[in-house]
PDB file of N, CA and C in Angstrom:
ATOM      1  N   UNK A   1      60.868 121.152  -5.792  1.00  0.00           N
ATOM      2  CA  UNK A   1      62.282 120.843  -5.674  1.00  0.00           C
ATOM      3  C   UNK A   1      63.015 122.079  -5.154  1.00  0.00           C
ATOM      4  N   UNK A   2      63.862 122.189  -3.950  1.00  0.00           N
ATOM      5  CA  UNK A   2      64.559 123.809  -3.393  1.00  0.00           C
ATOM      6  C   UNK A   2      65.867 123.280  -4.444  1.00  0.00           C
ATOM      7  N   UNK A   3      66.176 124.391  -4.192  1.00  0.00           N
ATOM      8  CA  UNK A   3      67.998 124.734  -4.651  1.00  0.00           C
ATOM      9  C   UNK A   3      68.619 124.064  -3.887  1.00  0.00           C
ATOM     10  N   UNK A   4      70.084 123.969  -4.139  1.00  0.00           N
ATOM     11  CA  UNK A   4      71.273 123.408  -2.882  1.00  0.00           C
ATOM     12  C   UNK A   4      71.306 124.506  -2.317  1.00  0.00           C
ATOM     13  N   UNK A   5      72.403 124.310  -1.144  1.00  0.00           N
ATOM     14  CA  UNK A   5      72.326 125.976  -0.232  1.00  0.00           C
ATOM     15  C   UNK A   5      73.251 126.459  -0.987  1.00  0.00           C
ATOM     16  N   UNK A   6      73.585 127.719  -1.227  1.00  0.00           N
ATOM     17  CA  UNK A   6      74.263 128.885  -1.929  1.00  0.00           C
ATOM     18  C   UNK A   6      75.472 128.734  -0.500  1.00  0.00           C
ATOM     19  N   UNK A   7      76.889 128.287  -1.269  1.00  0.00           N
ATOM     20  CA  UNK A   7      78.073 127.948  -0.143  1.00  0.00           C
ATOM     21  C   UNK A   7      78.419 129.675   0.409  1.00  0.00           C
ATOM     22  N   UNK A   8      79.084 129.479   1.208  1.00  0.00           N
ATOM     23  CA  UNK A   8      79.448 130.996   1.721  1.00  0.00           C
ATOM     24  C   UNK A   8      80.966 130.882   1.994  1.00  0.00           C
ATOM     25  N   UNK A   9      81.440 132.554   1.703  1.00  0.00           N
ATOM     26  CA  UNK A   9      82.775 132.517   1.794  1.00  0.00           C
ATOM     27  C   UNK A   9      83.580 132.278   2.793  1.00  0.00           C
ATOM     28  N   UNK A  10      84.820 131.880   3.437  1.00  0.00           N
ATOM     29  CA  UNK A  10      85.125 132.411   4.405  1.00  0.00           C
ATOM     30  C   UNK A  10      85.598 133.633   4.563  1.00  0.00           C
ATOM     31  N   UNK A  11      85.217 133.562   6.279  1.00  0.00           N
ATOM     32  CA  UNK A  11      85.152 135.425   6.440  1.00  0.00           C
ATOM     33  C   UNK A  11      86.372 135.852   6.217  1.00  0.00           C
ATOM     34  N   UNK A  12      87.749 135.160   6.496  1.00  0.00           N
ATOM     35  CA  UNK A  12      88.899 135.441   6.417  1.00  0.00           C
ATOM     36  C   UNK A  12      89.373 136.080   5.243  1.00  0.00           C
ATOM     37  N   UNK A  13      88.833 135.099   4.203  1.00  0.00           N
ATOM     38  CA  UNK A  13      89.411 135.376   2.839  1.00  0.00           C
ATOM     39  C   UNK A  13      88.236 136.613   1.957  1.00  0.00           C
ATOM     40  N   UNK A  14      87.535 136.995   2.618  1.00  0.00           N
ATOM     41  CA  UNK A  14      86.344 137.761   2.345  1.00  0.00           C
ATOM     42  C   UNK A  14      87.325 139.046   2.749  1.00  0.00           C
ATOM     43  N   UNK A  15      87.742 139.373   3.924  1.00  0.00           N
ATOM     44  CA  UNK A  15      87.934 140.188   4.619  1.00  0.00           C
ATOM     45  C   UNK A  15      89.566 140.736   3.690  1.00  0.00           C
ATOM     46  N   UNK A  16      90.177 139.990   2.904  1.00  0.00           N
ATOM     47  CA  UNK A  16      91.095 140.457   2.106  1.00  0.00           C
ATOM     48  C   UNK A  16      90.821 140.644   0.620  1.00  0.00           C
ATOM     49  N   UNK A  17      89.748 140.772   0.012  1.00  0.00           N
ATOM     50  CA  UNK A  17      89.499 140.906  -0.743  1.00  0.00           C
ATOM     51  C   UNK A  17      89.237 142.225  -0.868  1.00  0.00           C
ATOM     52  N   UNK A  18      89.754 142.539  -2.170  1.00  0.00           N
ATOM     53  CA  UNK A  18      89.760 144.616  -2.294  1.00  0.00           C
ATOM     54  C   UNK A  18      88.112 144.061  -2.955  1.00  0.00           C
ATOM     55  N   UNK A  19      87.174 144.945  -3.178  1.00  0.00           N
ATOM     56  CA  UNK A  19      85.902 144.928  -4.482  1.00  0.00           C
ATOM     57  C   UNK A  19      85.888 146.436  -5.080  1.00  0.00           C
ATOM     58  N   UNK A  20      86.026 146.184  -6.282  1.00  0.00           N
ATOM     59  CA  UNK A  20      85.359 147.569  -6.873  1.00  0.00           C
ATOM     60  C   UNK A  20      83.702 148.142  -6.258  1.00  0.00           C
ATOM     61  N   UNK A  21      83.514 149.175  -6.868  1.00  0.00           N
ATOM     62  CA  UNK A  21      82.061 149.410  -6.454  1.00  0.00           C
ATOM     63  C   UNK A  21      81.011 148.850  -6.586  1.00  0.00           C
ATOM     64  N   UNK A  22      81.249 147.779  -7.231  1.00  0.00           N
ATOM     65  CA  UNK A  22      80.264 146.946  -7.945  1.00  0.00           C
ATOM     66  C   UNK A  22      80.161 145.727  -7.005  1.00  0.00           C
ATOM     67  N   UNK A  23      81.245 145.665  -5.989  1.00  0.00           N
ATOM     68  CA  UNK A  23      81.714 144.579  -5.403  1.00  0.00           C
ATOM     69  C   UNK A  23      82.044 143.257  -5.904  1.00  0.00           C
ATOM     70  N   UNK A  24      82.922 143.811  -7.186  1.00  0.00           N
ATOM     71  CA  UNK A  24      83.311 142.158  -8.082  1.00  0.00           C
ATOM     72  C   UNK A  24      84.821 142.712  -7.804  1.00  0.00           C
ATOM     73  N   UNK A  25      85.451 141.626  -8.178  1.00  0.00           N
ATOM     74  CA  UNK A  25      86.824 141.409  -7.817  1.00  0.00           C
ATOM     75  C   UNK A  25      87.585 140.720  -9.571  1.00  0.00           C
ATOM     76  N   UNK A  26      88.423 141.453 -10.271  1.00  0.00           N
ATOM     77  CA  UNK A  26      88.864 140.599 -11.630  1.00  0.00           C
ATOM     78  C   UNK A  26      89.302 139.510 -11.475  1.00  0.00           C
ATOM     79  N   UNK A  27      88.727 138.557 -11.726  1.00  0.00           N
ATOM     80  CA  UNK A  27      89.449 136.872 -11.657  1.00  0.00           C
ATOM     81  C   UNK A  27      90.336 136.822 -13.584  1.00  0.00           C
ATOM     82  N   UNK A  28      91.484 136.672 -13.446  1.00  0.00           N
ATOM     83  CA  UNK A  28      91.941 136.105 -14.442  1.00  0.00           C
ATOM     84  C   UNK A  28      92.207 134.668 -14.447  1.00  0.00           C
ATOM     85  N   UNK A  29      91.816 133.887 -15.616  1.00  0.00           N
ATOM     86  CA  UNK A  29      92.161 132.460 -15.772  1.00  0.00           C
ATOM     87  C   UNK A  29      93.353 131.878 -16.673  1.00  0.00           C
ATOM     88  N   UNK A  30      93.876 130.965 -16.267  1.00  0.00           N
ATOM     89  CA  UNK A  30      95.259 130.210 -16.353  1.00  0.00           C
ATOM     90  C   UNK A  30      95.440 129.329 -16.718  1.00  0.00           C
ATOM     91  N   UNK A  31      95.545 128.320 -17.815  1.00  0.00           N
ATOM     92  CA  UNK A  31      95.782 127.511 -17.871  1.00  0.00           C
ATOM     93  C   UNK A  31      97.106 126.677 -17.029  1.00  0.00           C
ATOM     94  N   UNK A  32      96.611 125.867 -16.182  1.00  0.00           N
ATOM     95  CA  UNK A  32      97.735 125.282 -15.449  1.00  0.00           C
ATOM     96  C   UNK A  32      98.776 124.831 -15.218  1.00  0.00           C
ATOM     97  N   UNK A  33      98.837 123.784 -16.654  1.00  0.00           N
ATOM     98  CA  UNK A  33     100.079 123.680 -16.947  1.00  0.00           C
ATOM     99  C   UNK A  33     100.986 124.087 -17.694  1.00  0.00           C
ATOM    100  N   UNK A  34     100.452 125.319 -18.870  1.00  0.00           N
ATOM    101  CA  UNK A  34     101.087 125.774 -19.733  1.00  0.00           C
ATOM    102  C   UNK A  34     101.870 127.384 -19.306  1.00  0.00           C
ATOM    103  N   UNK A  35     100.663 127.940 -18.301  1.00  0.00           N
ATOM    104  CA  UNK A  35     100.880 129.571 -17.930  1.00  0.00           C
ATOM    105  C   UNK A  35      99.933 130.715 -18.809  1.00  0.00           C
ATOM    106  N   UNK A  36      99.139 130.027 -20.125  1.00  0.00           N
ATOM    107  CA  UNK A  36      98.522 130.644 -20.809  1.00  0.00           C
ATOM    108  C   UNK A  36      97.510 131.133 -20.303  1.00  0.00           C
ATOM    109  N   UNK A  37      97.318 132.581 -20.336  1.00  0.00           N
ATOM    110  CA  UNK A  37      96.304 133.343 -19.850  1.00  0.00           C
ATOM    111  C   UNK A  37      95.345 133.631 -20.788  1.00  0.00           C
ATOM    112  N   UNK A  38      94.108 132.568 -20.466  1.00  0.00           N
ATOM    113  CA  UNK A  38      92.779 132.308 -21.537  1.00  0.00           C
ATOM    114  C   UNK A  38      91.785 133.397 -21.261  1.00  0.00           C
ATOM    115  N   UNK A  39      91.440 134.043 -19.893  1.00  0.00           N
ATOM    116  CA  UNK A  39      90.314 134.895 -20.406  1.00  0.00           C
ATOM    117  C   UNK A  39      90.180 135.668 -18.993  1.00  0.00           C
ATOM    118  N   UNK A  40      89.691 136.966 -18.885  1.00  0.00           N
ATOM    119  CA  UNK A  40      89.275 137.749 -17.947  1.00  0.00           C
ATOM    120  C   UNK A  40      87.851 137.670 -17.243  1.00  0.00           C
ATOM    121  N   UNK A  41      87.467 137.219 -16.225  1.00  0.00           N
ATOM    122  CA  UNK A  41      86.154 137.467 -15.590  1.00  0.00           C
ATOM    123  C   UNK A  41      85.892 138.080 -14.458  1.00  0.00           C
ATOM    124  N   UNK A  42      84.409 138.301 -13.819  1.00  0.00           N
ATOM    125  CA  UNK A  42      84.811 139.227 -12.442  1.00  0.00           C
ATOM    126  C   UNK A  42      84.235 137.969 -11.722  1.00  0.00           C
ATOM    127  N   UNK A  43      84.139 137.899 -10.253  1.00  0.00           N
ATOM    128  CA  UNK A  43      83.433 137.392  -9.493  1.00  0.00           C
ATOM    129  C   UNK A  43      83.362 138.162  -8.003  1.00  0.00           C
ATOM    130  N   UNK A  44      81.816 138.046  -7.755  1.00  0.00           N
ATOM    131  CA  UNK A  44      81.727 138.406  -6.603  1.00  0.00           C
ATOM    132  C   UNK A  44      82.190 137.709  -5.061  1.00  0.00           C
ATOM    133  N   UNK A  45      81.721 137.697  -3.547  1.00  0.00           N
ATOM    134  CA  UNK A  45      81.825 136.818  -2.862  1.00  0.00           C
ATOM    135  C   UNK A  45      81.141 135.446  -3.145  1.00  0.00           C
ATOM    136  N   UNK A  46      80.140 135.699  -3.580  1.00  0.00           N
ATOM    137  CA  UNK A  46      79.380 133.688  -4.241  1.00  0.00           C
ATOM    138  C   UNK A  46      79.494 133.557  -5.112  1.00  0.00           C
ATOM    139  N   UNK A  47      80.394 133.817  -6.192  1.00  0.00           N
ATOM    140  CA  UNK A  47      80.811 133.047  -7.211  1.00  0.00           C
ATOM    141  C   UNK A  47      82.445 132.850  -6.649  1.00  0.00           C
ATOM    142  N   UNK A  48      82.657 133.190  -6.055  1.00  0.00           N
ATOM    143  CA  UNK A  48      84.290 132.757  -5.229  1.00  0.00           C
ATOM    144  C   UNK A  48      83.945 131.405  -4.881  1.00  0.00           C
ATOM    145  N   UNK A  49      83.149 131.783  -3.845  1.00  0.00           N
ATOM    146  CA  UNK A  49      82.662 130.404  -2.978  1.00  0.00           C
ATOM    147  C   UNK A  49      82.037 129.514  -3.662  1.00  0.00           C
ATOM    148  N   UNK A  50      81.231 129.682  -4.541  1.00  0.00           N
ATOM    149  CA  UNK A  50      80.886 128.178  -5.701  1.00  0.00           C
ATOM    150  C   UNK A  50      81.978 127.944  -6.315  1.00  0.00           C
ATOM    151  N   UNK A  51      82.924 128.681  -6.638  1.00  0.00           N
ATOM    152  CA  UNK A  51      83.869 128.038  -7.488  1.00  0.00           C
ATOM    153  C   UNK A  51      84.760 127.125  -6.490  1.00  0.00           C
ATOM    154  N   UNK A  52      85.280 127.784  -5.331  1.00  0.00           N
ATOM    155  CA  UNK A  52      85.782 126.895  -4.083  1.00  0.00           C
ATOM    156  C   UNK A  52      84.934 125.693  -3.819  1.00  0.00           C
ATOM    157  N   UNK A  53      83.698 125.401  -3.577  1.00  0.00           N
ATOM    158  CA  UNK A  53      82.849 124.167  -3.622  1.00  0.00           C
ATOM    159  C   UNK A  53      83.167 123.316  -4.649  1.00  0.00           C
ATOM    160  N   UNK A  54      82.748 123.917  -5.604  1.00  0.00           N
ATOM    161  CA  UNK A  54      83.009 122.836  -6.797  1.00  0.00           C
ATOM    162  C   UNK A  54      83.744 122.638  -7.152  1.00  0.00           C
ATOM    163  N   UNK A  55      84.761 123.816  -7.475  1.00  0.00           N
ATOM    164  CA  UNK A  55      85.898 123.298  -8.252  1.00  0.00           C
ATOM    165  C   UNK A  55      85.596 123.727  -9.730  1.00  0.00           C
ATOM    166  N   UNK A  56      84.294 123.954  -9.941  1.00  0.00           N
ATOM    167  CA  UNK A  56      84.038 124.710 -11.354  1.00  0.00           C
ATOM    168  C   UNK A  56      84.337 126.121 -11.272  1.00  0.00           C
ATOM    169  N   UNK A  57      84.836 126.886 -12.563  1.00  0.00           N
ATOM    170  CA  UNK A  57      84.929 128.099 -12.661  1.00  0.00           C
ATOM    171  C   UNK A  57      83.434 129.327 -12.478  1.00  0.00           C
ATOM    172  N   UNK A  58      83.422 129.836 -11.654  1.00  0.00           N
ATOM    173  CA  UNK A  58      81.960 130.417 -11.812  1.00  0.00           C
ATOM    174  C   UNK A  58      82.477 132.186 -11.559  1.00  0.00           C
ATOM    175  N   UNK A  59      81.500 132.484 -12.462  1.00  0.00           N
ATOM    176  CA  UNK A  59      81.737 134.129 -12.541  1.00  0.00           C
ATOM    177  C   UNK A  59      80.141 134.971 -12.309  1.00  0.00           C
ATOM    178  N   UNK A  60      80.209 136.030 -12.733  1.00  0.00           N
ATOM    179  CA  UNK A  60      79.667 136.954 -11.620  1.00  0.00           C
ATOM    180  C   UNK A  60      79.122 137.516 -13.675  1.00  0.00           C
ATOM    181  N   UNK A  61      78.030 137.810 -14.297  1.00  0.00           N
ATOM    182  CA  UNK A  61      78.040 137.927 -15.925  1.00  0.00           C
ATOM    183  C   UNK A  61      77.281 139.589 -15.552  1.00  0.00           C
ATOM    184  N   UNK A  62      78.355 140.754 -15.717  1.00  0.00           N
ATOM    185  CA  UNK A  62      78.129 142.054 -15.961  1.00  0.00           C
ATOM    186  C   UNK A  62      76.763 142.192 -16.655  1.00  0.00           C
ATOM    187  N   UNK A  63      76.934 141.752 -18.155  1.00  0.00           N
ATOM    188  CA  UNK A  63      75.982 142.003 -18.644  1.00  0.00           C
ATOM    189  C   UNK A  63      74.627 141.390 -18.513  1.00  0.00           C
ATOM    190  N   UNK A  64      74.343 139.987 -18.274  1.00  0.00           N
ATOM    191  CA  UNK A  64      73.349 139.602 -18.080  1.00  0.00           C
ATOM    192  C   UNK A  64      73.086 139.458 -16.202  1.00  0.00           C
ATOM    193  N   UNK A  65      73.385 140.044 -15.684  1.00  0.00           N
ATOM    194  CA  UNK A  65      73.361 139.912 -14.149  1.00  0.00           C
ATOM    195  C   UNK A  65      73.724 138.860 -13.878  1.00  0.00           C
ATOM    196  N   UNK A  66      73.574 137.741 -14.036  1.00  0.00           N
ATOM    197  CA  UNK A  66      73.577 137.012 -13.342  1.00  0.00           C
ATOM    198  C   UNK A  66      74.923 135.769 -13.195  1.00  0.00           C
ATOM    199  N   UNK A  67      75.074 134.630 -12.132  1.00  0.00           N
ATOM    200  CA  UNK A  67      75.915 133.687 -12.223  1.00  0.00           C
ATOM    201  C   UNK A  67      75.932 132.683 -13.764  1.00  0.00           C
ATOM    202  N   UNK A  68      77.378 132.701 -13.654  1.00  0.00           N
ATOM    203  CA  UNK A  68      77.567 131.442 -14.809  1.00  0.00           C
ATOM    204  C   UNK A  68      78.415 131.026 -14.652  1.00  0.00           C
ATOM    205  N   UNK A  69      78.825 129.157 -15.050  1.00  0.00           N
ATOM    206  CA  UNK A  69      79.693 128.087 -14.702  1.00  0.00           C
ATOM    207  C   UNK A  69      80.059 128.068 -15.832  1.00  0.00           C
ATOM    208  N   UNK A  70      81.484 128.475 -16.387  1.00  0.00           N
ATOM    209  CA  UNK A  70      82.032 128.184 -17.532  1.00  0.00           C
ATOM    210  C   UNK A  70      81.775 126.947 -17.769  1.00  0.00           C
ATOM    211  N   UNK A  71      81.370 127.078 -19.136  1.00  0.00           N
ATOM    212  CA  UNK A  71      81.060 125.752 -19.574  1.00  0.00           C
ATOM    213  C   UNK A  71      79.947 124.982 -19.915  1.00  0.00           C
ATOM    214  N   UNK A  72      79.067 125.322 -18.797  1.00  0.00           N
ATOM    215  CA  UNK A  72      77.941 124.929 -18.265  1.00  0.00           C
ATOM    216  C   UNK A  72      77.027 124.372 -19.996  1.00  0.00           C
ATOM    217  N   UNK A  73      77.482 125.594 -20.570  1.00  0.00           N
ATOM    218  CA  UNK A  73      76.371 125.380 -21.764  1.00  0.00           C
ATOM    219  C   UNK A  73      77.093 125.007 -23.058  1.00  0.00           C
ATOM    220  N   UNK A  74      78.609 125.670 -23.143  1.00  0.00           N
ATOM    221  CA  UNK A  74      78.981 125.287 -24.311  1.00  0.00           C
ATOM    222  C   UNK A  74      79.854 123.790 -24.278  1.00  0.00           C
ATOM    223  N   UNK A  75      80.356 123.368 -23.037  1.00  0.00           N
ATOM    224  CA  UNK A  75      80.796 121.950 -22.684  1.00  0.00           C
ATOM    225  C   UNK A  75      82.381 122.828 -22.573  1.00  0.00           C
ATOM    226  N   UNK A  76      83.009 123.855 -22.834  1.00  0.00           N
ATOM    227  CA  UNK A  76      84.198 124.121 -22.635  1.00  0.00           C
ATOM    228  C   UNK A  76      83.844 124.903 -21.164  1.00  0.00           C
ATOM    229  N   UNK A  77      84.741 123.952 -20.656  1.00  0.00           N
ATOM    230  CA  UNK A  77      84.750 123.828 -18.677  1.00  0.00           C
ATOM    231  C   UNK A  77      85.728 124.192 -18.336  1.00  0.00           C
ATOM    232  N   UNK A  78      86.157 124.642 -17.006  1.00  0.00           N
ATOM    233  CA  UNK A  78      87.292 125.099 -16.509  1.00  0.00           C
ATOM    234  C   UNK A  78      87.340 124.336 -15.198  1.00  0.00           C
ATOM    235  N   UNK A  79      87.685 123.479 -14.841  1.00  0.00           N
ATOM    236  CA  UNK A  79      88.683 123.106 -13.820  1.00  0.00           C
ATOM    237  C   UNK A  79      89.145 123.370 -12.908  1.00  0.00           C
ATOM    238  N   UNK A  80      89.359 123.770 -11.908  1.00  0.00           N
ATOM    239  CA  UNK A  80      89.725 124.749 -11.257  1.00  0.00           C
ATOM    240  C   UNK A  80      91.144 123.690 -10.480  1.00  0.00           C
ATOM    241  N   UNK A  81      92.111 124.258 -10.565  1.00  0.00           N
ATOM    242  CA  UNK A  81      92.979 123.504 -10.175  1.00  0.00           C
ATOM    243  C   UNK A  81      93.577 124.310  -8.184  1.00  0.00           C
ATOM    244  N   UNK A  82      93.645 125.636  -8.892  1.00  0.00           N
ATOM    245  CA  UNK A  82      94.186 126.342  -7.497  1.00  0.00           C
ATOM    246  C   UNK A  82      93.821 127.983  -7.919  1.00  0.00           C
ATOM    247  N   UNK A  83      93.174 128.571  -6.702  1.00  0.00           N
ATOM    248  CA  UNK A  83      93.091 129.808  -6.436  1.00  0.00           C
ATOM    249  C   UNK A  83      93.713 130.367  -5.632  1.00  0.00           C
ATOM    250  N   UNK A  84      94.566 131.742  -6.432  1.00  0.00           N
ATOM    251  CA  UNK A  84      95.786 132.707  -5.959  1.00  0.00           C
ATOM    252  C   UNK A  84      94.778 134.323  -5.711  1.00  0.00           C
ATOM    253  N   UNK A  85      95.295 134.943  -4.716  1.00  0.00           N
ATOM    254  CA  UNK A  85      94.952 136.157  -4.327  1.00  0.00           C
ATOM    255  C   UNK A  85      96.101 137.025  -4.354  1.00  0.00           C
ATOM    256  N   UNK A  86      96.439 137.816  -5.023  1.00  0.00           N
ATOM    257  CA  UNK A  86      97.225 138.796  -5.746  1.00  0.00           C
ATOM    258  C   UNK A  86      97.674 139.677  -3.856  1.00  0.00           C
ATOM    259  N   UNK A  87      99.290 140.232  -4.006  1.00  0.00           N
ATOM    260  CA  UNK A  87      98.827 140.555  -2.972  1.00  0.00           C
ATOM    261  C   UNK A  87      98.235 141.922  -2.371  1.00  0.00           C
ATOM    262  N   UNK A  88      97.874 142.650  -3.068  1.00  0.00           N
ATOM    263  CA  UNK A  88      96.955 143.761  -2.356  1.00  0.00           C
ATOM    264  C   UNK A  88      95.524 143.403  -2.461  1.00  0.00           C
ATOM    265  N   UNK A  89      94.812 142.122  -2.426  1.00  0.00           N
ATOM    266  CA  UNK A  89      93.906 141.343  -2.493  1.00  0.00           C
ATOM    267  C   UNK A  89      92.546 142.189  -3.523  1.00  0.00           C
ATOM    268  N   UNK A  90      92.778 142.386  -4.963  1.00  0.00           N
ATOM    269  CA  UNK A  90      92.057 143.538  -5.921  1.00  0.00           C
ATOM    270  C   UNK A  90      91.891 142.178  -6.970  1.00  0.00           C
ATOM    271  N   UNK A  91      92.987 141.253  -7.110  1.00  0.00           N
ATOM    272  CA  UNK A  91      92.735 140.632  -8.147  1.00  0.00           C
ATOM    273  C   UNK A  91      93.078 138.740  -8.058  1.00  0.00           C
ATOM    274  N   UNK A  92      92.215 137.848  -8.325  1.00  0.00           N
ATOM    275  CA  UNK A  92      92.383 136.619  -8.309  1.00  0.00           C
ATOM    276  C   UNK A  92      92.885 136.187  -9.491  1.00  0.00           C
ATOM    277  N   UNK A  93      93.851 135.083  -9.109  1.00  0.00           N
ATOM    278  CA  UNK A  93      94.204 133.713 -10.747  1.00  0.00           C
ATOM    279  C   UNK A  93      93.832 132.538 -10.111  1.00  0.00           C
ATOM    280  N   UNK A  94      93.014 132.158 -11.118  1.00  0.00           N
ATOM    281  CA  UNK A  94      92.643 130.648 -11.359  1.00  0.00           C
ATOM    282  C   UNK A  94      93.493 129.904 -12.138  1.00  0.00           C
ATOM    283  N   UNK A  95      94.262 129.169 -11.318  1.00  0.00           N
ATOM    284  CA  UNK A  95      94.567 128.201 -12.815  1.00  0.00           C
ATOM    285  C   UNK A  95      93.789 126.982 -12.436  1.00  0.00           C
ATOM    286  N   UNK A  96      93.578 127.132 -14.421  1.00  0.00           N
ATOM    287  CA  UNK A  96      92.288 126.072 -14.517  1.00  0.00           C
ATOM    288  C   UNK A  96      93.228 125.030 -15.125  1.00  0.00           C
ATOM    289  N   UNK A  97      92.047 124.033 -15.790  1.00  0.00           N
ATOM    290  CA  UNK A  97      92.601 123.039 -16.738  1.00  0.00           C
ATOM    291  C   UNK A  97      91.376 123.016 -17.934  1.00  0.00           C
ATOM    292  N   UNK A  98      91.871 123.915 -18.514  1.00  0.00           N
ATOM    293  CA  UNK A  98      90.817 124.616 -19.734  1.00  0.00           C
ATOM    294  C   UNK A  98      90.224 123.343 -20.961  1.00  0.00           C
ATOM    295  N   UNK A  99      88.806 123.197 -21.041  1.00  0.00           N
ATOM    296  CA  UNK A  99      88.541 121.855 -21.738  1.00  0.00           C
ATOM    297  C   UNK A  99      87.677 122.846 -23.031  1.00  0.00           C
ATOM    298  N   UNK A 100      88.409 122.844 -24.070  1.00  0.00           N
ATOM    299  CA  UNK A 100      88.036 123.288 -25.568  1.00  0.00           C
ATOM    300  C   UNK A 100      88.675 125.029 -24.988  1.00  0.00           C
ATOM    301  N   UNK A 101      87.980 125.832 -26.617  1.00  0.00           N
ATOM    302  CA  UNK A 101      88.219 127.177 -26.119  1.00  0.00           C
ATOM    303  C   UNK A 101      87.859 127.801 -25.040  1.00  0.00           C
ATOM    304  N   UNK A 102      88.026 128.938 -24.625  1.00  0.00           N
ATOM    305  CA  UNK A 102      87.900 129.748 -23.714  1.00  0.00           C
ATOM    306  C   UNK A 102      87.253 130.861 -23.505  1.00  0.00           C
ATOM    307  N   UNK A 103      87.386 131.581 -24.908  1.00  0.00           N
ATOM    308  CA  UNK A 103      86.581 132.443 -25.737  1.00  0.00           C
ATOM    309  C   UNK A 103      85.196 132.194 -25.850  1.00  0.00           C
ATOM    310  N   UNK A 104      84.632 133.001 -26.348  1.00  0.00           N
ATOM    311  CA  UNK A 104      83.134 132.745 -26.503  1.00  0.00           C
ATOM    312  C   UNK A 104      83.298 132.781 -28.032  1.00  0.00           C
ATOM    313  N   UNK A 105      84.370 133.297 -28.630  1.00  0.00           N
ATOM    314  CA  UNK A 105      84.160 133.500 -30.056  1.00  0.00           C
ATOM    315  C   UNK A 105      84.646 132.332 -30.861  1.00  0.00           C
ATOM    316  N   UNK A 106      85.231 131.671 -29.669  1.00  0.00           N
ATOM    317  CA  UNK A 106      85.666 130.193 -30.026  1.00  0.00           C
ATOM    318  C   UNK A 106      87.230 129.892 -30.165  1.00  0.00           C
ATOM    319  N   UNK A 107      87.866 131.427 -29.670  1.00  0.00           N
ATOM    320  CA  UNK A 107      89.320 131.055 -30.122  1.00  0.00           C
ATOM    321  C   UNK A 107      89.940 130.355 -28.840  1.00  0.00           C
ATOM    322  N   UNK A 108      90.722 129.913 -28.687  1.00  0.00           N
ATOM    323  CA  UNK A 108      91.742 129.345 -26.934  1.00  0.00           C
ATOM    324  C   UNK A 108      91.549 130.230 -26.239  1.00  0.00           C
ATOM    325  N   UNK A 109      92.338 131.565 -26.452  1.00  0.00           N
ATOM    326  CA  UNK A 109      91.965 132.555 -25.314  1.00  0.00           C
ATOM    327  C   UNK A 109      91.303 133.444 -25.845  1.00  0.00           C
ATOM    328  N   UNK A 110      91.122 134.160 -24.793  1.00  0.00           N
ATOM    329  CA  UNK A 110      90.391 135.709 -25.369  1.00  0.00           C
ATOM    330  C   UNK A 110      91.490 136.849 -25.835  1.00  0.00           C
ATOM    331  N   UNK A 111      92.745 136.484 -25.669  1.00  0.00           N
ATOM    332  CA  UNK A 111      93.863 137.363 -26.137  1.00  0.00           C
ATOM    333  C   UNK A 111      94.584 137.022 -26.895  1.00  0.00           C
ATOM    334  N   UNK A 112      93.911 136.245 -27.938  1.00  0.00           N
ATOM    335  CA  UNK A 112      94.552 135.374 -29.045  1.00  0.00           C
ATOM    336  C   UNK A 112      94.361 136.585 -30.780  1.00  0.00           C
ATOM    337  N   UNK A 113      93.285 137.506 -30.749  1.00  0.00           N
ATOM    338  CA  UNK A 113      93.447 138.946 -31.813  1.00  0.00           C
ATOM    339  C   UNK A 113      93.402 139.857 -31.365  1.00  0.00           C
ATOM    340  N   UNK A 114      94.488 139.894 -30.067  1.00  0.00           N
ATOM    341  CA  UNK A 114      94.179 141.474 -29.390  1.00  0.00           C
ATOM    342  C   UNK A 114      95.243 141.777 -29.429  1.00  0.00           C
ATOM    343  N   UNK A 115      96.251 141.672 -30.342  1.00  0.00           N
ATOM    344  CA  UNK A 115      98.057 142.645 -30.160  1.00  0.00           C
ATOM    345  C   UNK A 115      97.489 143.940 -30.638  1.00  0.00           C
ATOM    346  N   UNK A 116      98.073 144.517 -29.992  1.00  0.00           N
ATOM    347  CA  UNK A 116      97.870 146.012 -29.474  1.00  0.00           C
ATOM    348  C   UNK A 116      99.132 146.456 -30.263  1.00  0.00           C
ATOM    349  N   UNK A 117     100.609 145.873 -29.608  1.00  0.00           N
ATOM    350  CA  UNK A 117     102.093 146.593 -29.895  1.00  0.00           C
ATOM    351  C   UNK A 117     103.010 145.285 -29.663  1.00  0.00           C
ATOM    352  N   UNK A 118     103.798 144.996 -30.488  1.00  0.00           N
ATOM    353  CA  UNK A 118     104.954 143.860 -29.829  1.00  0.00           C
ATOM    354  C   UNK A 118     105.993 144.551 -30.171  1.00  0.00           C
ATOM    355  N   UNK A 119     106.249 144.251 -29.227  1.00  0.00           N
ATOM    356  CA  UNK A 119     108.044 145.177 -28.325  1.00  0.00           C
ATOM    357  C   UNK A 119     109.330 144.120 -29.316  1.00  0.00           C
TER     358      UNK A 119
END
């Protein structure tokens, strides 16, 4: 059985993209209709472009090398409603349409026990 083909970016939108050295780019995610900002990921150029194909959220996993489709395993999926390019092209928003938590620890977002300081 082969793989599907691995989609490719366009060059256009390739060509505005800042990458760290690592060549990942920070994707933050959005819930769509609310504005709630559920969780931080990176993605490279082919996890851009799978997520543009599908429409699933796909990231670029630091620690374990490799690709992953939110969701894929725990059933909390992301949606992908519309992808924004920040404009000095360093950082992407997804707004998704977030199905269960977002977290891995299980909370909505990942910035749901992280107050630092409230003003």
């Amino acid at each position: 059985m082969t793989s599907p083909p691995v989609p490719s970016l366009d060059p256009d939108l390739a060509a505005r993209l800042k990458r760290n050295a690592d060549g990942l780019v920070p994707a933050i995610a959005q819930q769509h209709d609310t504005g709630e900002v559920l969780m931080l990921g990176w993605m490279d150029d082919e996890a851009l472009a799978r997520t543009l194909a599908t429409g699933r959220a796909t990231y670029w996993s630091r620690s374990r090398q490799e690709y992953w489709v939110k969701g894929e395993t725990s059933g909390h999926r992301q949606h992908v409603v519309e992808v924004r390019l920040d404009c000095d092209g360093d950082t992407l928003l997804l707004k998704v349409d977030q199905e269960g938590p977002a977290c891995h620890t299980g909370s909505r977002t990942c910035f749901d026990d992280g107050l630092v300081e409230q003003a």
